[in-house]
ModelCIF file with pLDDT and N, C-alpha, C, O atoms, coordinates in Angstrom:
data_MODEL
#
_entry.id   MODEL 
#
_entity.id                         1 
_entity.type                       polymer 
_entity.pdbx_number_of_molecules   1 
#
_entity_poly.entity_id                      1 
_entity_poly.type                           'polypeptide(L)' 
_entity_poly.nstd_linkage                   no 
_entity_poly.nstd_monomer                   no 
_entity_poly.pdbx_seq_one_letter_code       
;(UNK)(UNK)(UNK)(UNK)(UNK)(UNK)(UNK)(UNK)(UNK)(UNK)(UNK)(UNK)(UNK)(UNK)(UNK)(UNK)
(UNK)(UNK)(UNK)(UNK)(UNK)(UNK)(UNK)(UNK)(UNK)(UNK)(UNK)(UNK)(UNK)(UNK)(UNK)(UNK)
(UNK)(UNK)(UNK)
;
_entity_poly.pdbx_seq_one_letter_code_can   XXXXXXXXXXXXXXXXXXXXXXXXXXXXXXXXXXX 
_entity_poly.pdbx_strand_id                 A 
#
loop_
_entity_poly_seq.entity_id 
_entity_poly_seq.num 
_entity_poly_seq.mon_id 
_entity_poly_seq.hetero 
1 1  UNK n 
1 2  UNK n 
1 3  UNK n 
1 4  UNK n 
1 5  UNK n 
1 6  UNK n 
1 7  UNK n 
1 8  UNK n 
1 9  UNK n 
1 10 UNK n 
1 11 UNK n 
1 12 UNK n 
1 13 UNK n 
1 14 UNK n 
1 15 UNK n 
1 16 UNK n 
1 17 UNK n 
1 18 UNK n 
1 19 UNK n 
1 20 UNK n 
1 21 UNK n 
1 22 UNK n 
1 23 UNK n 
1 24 UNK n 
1 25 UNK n 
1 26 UNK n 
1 27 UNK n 
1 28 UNK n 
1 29 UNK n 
1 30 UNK n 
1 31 UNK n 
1 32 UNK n 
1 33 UNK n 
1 34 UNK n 
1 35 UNK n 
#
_struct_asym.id          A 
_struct_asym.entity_id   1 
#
loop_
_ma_qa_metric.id 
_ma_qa_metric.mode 
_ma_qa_metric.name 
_ma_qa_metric.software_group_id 
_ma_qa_metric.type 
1 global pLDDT . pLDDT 
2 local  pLDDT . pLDDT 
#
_ma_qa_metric_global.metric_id      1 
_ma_qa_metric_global.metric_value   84.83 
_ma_qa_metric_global.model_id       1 
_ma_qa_metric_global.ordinal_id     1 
#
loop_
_ma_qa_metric_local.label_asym_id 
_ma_qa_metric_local.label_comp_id 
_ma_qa_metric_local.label_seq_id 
_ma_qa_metric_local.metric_id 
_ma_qa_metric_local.metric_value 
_ma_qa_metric_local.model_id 
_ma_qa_metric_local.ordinal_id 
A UNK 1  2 79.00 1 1  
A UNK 2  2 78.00 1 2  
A UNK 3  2 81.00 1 3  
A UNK 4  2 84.00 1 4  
A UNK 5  2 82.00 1 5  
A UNK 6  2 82.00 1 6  
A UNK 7  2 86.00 1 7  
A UNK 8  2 89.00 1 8  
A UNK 9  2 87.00 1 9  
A UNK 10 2 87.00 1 10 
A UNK 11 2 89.00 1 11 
A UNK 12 2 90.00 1 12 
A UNK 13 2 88.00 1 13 
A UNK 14 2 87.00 1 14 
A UNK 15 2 88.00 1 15 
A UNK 16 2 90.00 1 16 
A UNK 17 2 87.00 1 17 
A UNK 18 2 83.00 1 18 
A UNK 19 2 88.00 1 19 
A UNK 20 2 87.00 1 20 
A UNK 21 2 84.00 1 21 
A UNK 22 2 84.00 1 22 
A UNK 23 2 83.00 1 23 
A UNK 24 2 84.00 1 24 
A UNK 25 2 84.00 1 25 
A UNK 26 2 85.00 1 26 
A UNK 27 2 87.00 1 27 
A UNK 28 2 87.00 1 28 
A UNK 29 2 86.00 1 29 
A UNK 30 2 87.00 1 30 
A UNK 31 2 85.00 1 31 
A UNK 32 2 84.00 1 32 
A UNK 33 2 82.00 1 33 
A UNK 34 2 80.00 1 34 
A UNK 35 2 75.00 1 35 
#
loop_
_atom_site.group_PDB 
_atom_site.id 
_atom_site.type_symbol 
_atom_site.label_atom_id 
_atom_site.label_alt_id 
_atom_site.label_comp_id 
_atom_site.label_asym_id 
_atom_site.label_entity_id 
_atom_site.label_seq_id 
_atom_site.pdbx_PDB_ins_code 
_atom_site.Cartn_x 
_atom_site.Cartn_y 
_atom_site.Cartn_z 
_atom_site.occupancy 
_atom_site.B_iso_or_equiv 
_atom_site.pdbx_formal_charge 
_atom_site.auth_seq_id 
_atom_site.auth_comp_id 
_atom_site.auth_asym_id 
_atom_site.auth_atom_id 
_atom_site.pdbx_PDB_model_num 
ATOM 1   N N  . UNK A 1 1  ? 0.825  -1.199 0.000   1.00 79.00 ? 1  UNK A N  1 
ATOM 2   C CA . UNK A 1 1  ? 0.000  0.000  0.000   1.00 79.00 ? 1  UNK A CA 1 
ATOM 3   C C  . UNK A 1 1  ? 0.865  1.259  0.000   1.00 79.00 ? 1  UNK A C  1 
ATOM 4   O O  . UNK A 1 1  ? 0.452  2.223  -0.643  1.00 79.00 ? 1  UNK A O  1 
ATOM 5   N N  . UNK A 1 2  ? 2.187  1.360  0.748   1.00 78.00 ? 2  UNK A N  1 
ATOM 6   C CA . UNK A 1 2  ? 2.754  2.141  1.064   1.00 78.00 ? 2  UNK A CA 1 
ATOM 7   C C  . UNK A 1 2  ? 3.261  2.399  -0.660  1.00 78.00 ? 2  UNK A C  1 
ATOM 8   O O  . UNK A 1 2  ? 2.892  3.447  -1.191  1.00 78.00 ? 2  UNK A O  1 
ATOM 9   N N  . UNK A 1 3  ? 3.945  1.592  -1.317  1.00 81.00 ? 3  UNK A N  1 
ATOM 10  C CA . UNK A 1 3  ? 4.328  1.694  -2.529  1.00 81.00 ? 3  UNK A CA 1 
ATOM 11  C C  . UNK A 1 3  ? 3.728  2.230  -3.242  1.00 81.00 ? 3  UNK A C  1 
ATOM 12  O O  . UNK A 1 3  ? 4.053  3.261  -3.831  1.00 81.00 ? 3  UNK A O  1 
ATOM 13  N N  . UNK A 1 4  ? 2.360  1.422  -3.366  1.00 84.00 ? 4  UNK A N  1 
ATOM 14  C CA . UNK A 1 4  ? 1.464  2.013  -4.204  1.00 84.00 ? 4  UNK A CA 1 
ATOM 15  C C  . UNK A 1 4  ? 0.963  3.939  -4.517  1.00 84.00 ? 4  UNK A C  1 
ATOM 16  O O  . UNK A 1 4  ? 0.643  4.627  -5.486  1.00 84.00 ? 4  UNK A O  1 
ATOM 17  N N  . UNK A 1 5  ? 1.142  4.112  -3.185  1.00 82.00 ? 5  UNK A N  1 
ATOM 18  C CA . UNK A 1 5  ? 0.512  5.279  -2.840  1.00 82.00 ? 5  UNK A CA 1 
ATOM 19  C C  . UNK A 1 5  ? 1.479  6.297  -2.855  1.00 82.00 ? 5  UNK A C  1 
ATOM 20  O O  . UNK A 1 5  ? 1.168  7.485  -2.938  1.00 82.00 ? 5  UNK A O  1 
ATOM 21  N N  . UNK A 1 6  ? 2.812  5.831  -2.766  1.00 82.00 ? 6  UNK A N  1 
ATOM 22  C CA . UNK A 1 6  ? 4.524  6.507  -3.155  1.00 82.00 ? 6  UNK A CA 1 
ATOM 23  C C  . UNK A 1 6  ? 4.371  6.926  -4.389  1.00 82.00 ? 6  UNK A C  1 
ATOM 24  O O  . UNK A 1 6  ? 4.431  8.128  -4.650  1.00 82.00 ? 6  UNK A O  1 
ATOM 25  N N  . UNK A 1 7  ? 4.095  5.757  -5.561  1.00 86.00 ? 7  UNK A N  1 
ATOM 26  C CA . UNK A 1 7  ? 4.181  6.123  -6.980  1.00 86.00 ? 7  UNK A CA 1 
ATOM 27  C C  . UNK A 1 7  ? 3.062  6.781  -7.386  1.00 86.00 ? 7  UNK A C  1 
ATOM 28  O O  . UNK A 1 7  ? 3.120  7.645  -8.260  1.00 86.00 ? 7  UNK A O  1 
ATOM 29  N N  . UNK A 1 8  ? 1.862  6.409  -6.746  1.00 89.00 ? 8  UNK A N  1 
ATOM 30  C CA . UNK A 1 8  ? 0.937  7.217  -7.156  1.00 89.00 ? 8  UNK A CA 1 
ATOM 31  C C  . UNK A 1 8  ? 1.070  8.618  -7.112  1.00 89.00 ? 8  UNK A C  1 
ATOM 32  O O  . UNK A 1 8  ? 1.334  9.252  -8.133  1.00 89.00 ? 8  UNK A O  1 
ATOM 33  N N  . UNK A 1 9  ? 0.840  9.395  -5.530  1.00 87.00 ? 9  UNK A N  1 
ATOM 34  C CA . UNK A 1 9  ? 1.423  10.382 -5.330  1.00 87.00 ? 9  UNK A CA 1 
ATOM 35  C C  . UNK A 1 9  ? 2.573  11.307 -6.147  1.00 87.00 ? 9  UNK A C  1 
ATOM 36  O O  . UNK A 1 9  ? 2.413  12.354 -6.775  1.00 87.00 ? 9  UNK A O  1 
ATOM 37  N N  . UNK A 1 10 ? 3.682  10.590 -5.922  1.00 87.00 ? 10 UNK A N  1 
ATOM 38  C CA . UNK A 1 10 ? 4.923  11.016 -6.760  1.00 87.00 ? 10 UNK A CA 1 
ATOM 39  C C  . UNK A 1 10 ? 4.826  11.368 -8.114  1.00 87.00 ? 10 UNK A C  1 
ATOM 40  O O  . UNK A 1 10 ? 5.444  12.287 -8.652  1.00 87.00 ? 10 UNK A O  1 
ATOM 41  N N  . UNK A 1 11 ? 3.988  10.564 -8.673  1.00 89.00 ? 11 UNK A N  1 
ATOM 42  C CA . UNK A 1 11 ? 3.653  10.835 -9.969  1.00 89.00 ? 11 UNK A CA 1 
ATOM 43  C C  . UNK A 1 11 ? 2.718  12.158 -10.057 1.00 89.00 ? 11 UNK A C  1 
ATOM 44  O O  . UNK A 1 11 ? 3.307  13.134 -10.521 1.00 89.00 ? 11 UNK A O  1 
ATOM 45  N N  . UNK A 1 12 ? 1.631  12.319 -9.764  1.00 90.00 ? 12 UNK A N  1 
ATOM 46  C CA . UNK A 1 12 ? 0.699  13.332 -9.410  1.00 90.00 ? 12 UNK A CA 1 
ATOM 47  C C  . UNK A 1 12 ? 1.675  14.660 -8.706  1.00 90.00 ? 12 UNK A C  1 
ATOM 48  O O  . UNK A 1 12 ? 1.495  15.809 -9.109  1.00 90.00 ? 12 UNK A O  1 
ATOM 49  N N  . UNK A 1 13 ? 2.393  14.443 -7.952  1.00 88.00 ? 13 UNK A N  1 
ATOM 50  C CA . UNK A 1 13 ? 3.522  15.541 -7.296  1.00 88.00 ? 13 UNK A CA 1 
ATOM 51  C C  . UNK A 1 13 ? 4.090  16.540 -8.152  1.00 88.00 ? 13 UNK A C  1 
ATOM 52  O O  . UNK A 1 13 ? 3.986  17.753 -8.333  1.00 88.00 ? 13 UNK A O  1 
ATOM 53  N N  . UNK A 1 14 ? 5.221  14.819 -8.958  1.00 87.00 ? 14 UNK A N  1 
ATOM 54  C CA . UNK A 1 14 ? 6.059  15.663 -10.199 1.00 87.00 ? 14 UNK A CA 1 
ATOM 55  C C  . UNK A 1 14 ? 5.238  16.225 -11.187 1.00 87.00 ? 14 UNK A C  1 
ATOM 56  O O  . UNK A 1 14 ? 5.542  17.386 -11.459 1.00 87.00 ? 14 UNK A O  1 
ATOM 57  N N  . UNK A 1 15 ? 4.411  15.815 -11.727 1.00 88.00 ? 15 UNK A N  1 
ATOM 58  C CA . UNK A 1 15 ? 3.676  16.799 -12.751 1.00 88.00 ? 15 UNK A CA 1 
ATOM 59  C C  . UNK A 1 15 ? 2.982  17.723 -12.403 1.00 88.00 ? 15 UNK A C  1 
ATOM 60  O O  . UNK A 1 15 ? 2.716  18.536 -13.289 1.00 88.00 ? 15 UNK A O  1 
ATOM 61  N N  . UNK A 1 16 ? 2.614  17.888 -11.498 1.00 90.00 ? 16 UNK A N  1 
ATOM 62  C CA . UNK A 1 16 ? 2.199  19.497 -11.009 1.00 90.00 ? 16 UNK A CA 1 
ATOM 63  C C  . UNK A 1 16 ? 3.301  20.380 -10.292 1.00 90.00 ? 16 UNK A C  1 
ATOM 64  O O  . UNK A 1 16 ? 3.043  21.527 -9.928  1.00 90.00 ? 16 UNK A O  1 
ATOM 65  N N  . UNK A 1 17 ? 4.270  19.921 -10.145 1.00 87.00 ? 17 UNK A N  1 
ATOM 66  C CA . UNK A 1 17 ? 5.893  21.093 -10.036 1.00 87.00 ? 17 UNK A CA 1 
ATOM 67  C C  . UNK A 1 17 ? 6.150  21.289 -10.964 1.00 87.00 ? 17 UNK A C  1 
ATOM 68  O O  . UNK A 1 17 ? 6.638  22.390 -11.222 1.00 87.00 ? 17 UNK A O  1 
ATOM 69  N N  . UNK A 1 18 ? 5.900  20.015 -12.290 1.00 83.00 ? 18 UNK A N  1 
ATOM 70  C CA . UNK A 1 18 ? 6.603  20.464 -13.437 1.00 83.00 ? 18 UNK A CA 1 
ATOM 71  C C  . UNK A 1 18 ? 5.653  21.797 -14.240 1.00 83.00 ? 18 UNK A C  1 
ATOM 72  O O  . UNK A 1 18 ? 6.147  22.775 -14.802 1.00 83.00 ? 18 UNK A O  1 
ATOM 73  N N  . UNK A 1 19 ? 4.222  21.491 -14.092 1.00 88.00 ? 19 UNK A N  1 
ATOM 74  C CA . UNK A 1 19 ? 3.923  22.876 -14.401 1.00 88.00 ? 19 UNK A CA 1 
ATOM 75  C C  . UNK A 1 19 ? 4.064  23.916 -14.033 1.00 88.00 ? 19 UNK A C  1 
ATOM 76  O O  . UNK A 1 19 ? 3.664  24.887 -14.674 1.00 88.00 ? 19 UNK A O  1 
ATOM 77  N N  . UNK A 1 20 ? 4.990  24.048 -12.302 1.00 87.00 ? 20 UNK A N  1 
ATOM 78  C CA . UNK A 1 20 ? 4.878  25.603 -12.278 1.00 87.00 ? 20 UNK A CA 1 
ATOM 79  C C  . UNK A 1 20 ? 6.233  25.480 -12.553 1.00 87.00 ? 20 UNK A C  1 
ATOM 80  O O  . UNK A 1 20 ? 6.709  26.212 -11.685 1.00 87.00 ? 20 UNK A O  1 
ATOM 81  N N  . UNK A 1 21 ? 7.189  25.028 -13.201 1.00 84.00 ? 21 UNK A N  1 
ATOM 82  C CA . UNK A 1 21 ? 8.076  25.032 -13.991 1.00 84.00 ? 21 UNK A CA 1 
ATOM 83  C C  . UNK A 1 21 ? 9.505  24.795 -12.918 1.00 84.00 ? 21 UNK A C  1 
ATOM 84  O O  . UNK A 1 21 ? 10.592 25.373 -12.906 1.00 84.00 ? 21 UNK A O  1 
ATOM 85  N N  . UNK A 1 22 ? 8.993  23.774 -12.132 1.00 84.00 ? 22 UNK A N  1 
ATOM 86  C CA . UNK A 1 22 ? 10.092 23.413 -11.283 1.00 84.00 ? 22 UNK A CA 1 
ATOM 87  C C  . UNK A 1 22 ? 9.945  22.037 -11.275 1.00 84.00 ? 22 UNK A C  1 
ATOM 88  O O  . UNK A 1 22 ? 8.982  21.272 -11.222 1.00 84.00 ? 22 UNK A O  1 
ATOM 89  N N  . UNK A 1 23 ? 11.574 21.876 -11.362 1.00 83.00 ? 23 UNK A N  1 
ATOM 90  C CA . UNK A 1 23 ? 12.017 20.081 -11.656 1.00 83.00 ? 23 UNK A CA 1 
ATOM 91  C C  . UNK A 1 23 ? 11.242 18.952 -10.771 1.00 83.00 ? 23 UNK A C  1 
ATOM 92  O O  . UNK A 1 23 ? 11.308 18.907 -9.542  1.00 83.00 ? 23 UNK A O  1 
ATOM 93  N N  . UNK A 1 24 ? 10.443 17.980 -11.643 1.00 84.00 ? 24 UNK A N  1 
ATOM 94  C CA . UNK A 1 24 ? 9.804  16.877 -10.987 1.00 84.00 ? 24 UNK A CA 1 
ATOM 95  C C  . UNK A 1 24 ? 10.645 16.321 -10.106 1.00 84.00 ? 24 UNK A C  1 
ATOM 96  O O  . UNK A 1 24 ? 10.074 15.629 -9.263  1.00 84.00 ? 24 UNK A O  1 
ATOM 97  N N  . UNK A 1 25 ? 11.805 16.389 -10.017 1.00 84.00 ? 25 UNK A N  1 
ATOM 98  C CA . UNK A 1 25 ? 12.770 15.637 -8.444  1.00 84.00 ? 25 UNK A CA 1 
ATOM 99  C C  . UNK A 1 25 ? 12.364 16.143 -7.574  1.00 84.00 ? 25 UNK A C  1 
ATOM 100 O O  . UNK A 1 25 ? 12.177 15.492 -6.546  1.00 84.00 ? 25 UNK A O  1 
ATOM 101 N N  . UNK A 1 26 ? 11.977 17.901 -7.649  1.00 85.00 ? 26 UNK A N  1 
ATOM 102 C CA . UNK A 1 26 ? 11.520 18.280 -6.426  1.00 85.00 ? 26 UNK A CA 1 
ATOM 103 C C  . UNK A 1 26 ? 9.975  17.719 -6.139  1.00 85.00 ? 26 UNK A C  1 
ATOM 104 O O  . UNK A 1 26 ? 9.579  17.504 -4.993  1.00 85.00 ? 26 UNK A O  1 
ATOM 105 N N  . UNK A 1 27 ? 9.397  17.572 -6.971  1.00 87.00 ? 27 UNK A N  1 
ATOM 106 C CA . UNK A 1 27 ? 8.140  17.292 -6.304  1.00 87.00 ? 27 UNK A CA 1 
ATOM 107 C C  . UNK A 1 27 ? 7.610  16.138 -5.864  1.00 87.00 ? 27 UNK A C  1 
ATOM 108 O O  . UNK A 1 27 ? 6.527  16.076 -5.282  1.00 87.00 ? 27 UNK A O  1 
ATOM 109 N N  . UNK A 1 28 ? 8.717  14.672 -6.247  1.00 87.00 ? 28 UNK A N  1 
ATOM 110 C CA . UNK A 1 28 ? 8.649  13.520 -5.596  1.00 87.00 ? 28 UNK A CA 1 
ATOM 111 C C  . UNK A 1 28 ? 8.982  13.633 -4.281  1.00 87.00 ? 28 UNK A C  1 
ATOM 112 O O  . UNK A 1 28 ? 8.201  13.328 -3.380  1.00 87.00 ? 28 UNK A O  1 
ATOM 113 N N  . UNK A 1 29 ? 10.380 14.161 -4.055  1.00 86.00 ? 29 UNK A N  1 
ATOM 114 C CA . UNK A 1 29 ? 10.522 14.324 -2.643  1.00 86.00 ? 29 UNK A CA 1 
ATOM 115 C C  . UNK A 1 29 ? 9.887  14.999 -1.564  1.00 86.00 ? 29 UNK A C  1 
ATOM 116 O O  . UNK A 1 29 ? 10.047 14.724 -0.375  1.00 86.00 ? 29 UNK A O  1 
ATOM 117 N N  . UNK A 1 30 ? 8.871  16.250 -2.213  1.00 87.00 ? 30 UNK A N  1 
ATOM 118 C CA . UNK A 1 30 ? 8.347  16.719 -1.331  1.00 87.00 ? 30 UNK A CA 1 
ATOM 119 C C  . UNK A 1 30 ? 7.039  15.855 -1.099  1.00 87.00 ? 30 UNK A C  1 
ATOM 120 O O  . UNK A 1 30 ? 6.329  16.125 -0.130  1.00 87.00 ? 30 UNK A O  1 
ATOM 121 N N  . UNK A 1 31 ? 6.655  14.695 -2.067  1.00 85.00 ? 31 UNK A N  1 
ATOM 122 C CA . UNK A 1 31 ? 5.351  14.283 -1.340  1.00 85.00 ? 31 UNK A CA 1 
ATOM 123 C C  . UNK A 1 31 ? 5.739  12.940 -0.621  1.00 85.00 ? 31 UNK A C  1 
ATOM 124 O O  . UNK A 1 31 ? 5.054  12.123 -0.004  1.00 85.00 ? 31 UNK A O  1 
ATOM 125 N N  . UNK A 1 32 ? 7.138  13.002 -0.933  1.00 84.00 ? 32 UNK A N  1 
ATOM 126 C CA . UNK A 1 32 ? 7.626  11.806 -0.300  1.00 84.00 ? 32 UNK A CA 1 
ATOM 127 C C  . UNK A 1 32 ? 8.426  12.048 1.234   1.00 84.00 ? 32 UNK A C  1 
ATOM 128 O O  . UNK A 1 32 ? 9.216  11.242 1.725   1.00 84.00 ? 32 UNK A O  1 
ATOM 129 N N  . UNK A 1 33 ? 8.010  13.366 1.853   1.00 82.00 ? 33 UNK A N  1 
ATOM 130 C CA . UNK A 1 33 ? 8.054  14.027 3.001   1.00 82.00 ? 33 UNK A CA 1 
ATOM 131 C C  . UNK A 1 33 ? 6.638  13.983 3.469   1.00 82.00 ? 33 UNK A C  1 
ATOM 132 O O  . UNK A 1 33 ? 6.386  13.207 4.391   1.00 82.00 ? 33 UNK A O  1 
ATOM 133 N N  . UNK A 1 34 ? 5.670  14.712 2.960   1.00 80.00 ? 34 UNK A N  1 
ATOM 134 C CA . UNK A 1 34 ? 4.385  14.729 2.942   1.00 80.00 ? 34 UNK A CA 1 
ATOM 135 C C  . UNK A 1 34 ? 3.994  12.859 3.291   1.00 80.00 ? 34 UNK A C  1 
ATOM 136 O O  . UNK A 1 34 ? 3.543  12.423 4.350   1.00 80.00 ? 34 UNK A O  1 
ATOM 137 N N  . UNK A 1 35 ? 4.242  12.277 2.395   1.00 75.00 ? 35 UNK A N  1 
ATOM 138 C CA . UNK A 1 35 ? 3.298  10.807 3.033   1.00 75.00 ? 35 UNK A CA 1 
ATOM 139 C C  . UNK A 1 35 ? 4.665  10.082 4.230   1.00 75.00 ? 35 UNK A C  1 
ATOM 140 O O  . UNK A 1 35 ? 4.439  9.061  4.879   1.00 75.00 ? 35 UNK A O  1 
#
């Protein structure tokens, strides 16, 4: 579940940093702080 909800998330994360035009690395890690 934990996995699941890592990639899910992460995925959903990075593409909405990448639209405000900041690198998807940042936005895995930040939801990977967040969960």
């Amino acid at each position: 579940l934990l996995i699941g909800l890592a990639m899910l998330l992460g995925s959903l994360g990075g593409r909405a940093f990448h639209r405000l035009r900041i690198p998807k690395v940042v936005g895995y890690m930040a939801v990977g702080l967040f969960v």
